[in-house]
N, C-alpha and C. Protein backbone atom coordinates (compact mmCIF):
# COMPACT_ATOMS: atom_id res chain seq x y z
N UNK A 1 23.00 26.16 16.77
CA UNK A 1 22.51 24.84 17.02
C UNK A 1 22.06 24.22 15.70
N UNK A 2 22.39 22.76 15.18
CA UNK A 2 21.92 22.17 14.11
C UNK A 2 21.06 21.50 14.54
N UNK A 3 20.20 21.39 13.62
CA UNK A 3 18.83 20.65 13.37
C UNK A 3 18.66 19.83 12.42
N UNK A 4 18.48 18.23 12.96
CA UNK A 4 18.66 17.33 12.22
C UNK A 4 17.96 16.77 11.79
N UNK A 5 17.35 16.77 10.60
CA UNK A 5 16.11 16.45 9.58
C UNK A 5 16.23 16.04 8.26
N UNK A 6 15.02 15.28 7.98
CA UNK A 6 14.39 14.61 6.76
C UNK A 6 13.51 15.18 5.80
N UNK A 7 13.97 15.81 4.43
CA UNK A 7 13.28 16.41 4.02
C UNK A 7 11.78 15.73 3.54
N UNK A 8 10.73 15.67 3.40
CA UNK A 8 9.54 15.43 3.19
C UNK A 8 8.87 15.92 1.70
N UNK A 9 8.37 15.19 0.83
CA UNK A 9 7.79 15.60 -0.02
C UNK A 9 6.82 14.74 -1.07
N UNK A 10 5.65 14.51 -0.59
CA UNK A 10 4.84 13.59 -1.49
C UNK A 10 3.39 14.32 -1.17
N UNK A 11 2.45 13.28 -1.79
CA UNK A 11 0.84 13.97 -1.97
C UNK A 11 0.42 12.80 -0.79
N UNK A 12 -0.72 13.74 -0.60
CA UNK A 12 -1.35 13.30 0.52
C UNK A 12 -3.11 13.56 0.11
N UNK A 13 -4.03 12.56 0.14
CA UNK A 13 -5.08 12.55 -0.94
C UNK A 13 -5.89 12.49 0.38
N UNK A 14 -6.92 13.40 0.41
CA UNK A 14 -8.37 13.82 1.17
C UNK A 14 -9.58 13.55 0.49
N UNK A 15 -10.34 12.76 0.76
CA UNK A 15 -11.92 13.03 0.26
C UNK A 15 -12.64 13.77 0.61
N UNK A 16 -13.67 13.93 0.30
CA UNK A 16 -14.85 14.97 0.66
C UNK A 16 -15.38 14.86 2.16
N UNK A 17 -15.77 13.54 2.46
CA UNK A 17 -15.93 12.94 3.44
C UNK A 17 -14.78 13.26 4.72
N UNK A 18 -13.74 13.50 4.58
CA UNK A 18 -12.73 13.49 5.76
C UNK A 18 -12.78 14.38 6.48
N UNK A 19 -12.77 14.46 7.95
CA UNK A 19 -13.09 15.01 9.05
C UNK A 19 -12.02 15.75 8.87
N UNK A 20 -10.75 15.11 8.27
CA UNK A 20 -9.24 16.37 9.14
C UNK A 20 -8.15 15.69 8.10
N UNK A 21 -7.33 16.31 8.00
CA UNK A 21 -5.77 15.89 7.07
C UNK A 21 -4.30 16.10 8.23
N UNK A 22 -3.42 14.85 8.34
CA UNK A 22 -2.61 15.15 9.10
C UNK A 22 -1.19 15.06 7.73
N UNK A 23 -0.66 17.01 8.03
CA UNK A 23 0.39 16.72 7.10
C UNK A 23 1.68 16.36 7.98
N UNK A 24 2.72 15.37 8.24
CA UNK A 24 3.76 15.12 9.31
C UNK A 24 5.04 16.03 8.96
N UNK A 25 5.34 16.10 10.23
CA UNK A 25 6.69 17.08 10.12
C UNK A 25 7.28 16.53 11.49
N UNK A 26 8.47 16.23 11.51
CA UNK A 26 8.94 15.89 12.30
C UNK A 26 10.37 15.95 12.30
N UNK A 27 11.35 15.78 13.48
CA UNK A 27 12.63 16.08 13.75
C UNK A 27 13.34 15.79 15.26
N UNK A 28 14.53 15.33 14.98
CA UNK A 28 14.91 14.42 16.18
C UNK A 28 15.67 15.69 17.04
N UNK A 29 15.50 16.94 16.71
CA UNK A 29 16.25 17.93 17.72
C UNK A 29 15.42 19.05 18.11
N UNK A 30 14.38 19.78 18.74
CA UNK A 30 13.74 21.28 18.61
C UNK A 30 15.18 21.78 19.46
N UNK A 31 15.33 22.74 18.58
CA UNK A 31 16.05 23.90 19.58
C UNK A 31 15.25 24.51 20.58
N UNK A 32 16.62 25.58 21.70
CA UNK A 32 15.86 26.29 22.36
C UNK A 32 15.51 27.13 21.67
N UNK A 33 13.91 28.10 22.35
CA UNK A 33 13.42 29.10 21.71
C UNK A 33 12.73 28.70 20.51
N UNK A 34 12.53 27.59 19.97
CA UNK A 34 11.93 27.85 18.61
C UNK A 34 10.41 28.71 18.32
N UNK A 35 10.56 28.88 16.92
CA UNK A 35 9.26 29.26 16.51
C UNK A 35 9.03 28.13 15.49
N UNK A 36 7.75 27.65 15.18
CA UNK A 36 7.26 26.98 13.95
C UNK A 36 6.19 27.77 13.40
N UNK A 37 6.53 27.70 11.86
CA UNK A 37 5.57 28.19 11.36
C UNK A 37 5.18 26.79 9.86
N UNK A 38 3.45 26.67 9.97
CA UNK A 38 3.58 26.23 8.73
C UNK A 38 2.91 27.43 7.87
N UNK A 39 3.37 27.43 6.59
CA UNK A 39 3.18 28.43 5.55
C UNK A 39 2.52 27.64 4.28
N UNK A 40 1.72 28.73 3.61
CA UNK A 40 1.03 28.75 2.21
C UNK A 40 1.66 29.67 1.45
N UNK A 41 2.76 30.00 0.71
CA UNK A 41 3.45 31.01 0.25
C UNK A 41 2.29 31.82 -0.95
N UNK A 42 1.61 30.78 -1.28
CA UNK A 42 0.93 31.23 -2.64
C UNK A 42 -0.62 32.46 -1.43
N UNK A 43 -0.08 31.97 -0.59
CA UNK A 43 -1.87 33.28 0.26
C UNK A 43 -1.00 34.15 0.92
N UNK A 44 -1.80 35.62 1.20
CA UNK A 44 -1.49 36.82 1.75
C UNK A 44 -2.87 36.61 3.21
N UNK A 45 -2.60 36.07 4.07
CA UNK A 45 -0.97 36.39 4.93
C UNK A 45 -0.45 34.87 4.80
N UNK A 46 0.58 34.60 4.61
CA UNK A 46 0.72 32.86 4.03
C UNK A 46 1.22 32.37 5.29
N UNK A 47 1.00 32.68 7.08
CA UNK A 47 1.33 31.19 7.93
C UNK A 47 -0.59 31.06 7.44
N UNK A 48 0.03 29.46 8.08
CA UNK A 48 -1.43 28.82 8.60
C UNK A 48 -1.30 28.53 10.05
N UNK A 49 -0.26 28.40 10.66
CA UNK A 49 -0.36 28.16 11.92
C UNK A 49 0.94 28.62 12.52
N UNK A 50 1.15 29.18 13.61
CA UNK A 50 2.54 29.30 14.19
C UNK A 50 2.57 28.94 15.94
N UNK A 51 3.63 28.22 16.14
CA UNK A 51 3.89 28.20 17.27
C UNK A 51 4.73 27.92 18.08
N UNK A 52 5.06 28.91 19.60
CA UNK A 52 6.68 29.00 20.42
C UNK A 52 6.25 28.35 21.36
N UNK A 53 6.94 28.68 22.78
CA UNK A 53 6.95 27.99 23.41
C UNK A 53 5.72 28.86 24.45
N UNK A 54 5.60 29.61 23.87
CA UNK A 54 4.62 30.69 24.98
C UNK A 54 2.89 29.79 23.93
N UNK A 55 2.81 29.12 23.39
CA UNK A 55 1.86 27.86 22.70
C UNK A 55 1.55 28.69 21.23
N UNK A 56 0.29 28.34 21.02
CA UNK A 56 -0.39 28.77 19.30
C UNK A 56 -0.04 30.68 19.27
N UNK A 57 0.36 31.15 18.68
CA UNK A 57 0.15 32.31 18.36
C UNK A 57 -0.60 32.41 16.80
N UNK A 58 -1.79 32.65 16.93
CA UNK A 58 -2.60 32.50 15.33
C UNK A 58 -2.63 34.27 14.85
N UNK A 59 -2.14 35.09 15.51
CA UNK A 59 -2.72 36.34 15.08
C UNK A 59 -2.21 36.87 14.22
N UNK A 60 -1.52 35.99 13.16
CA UNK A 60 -1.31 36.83 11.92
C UNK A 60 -1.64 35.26 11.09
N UNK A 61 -2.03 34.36 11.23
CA UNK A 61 -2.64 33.01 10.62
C UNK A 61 -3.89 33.80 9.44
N UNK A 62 -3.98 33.17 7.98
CA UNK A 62 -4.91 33.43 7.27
C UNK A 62 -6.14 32.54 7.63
N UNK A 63 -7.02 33.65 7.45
CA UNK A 63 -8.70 33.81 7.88
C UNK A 63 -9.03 32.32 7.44
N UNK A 64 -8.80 31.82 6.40
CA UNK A 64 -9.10 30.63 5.29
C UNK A 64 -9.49 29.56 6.48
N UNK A 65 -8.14 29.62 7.53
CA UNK A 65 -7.74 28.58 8.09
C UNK A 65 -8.42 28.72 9.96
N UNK A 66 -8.69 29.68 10.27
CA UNK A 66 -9.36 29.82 11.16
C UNK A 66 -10.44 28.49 11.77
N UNK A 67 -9.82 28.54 13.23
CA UNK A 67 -10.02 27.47 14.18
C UNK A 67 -10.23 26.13 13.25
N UNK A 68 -9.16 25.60 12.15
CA UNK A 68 -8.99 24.59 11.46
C UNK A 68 -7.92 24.19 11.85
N UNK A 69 -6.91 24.33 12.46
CA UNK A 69 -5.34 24.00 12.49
C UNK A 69 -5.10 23.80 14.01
N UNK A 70 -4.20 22.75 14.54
CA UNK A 70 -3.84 22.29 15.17
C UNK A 70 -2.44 21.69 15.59
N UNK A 71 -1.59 22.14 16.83
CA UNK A 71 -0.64 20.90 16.36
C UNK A 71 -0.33 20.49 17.98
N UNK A 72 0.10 19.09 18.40
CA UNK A 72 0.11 18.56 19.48
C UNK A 72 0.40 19.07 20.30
N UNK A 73 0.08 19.62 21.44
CA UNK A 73 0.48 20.67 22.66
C UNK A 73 2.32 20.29 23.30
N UNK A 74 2.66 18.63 23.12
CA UNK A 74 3.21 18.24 23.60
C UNK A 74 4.77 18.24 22.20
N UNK A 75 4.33 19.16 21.14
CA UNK A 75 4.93 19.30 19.84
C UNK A 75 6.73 19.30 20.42
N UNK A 76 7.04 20.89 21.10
CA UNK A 76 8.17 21.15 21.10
C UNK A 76 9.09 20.35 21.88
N UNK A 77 8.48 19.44 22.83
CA UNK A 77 9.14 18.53 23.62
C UNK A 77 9.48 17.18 22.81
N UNK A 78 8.64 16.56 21.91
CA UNK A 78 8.52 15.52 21.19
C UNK A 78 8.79 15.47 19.95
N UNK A 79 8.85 17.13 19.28
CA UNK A 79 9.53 16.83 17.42
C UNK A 79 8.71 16.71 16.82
N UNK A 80 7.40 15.87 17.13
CA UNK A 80 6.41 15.79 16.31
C UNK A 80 5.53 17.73 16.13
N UNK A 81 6.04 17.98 14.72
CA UNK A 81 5.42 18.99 14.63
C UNK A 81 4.44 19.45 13.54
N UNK A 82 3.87 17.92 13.22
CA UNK A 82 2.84 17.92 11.92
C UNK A 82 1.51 18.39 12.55
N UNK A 83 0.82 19.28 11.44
CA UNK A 83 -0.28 19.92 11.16
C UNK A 83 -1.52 19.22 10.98
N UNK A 84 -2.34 19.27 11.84
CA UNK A 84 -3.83 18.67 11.65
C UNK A 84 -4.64 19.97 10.63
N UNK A 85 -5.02 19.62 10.39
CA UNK A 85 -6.06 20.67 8.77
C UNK A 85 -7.34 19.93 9.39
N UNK A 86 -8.70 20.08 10.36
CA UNK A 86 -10.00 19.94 10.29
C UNK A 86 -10.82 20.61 9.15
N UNK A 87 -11.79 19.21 8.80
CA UNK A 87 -12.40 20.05 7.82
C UNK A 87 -12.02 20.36 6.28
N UNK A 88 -11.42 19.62 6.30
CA UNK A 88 -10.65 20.15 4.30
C UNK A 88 -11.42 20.47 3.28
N UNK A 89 -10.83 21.39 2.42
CA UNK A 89 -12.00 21.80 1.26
C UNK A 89 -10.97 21.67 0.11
N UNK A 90 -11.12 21.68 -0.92
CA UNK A 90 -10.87 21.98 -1.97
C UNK A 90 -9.90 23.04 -2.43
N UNK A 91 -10.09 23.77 -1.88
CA UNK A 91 -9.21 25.17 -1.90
C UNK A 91 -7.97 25.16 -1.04
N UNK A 92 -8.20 24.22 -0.07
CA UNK A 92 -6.95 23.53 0.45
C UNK A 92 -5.91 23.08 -0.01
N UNK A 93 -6.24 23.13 -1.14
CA UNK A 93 -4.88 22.19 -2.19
C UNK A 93 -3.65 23.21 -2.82
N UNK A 94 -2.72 22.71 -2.10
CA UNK A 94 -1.41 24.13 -2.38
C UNK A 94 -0.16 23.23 -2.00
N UNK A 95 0.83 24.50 -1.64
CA UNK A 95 1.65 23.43 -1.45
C UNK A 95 2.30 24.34 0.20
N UNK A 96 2.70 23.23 1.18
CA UNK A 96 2.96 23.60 2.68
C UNK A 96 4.04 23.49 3.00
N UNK A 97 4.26 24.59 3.34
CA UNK A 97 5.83 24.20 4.24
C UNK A 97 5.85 24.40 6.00
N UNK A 98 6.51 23.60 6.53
CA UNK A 98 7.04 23.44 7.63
C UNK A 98 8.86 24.08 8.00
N UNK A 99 8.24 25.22 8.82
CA UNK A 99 9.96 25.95 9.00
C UNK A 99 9.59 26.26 10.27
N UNK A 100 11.06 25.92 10.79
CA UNK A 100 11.65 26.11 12.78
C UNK A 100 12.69 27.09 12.44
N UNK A 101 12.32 28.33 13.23
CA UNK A 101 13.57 29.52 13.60
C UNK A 101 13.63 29.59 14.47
N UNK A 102 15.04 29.55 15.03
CA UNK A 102 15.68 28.99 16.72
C UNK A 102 17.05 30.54 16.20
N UNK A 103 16.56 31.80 17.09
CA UNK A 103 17.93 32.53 17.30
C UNK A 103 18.50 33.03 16.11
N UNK A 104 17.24 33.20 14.93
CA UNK A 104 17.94 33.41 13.12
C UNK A 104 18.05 32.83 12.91
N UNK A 105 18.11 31.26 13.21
CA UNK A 105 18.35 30.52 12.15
C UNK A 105 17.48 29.69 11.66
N UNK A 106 16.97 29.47 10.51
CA UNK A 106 15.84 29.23 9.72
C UNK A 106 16.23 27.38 9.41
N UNK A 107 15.56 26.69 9.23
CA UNK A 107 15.42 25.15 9.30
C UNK A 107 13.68 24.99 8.24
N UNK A 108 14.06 24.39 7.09
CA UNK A 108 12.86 24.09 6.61
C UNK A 108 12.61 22.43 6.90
N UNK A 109 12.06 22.10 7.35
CA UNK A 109 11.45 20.75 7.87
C UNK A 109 10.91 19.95 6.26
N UNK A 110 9.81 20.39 6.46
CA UNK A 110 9.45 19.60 5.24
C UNK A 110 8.17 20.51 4.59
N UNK A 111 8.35 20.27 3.35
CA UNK A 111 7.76 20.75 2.02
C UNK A 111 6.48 19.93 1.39
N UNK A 112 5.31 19.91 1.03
CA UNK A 112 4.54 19.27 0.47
C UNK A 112 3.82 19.95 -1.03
N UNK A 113 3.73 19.35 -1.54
CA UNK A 113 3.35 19.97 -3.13
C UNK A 113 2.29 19.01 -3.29
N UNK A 114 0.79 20.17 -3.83
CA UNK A 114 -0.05 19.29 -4.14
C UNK A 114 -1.00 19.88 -5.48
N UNK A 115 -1.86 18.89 -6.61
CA UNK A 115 -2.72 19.17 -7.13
C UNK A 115 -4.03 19.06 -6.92
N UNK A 116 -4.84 19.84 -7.62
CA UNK A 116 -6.25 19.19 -7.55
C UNK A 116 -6.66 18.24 -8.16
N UNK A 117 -7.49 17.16 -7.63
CA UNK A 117 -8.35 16.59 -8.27
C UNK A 117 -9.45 16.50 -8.51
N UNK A 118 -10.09 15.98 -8.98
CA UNK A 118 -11.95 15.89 -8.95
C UNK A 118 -12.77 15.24 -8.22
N UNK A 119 -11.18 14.07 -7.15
CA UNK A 119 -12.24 13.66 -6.03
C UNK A 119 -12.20 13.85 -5.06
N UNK A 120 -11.25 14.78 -4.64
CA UNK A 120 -10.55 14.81 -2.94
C UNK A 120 -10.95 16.17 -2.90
N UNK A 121 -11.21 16.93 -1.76
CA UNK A 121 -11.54 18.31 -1.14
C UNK A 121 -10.50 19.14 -0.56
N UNK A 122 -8.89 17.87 -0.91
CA UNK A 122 -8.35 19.16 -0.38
C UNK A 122 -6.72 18.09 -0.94
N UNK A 123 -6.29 18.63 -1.49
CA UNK A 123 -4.87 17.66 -2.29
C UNK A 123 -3.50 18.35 -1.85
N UNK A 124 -2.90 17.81 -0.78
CA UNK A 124 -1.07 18.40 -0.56
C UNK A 124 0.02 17.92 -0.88
């Protein structure tokens, strides 16, 4: 099955002040069966969030991110499969990927690359 998508890649700027960061990921096809995972490649264990159709599976999600991550219950029906981040810090600032595996076959959605700055708490 192909999966038909827009690759994604810009900064997305948080202040100190911000309740939550929404990074978007989205796609006009979910296969059957998918899994989503978003990933931090640079952390051990690097998902931050994963999820099938059986809903959130967090049990291999890094500690960092614990009960911070979110994504719309109504995700796999609708495509919309961007990441809510509650709470952002500073240490937040990396770079994220968004990947759907449907049956082996791997689909990277979208990519975000970010730096730090000196005024935001959390830069993607």
């Amino acid at each position: 099955m192909r999966i038909s998508t827009m690759m994604h890649a810009f900064g997305v700027e948080v202040y100190e002040w911000a309740e939550s960061v929404l990074l978007p990921c989205q796609t006009s096809s979910v296969p059957q069966f998918p899994t989503v995972v978003w990933s931090r490649y640079d952390l051990t264990p690097s998902t931050i969030h994963q999820l099938s159709e059986r809903g959130d599976d967090l049990k291999d999600q890094n500690q960092r991110y614990r009960d911070r991550t979110s994504i719309k219950t109504d995700a796999l029906i609708t495509g919309d499969l961007s990441l809510t981040l509650r709470k952002p810090r500073l240490s937040d600032s990396g770079n994220y990927t968004c990947t759907v595996t449907a049956f082996g076959n791997e689909q990277r959605l979208a990519d975000y690359n970010g730096t730090r700055q000196q005024t935001c708490s959390c830069c993607f």
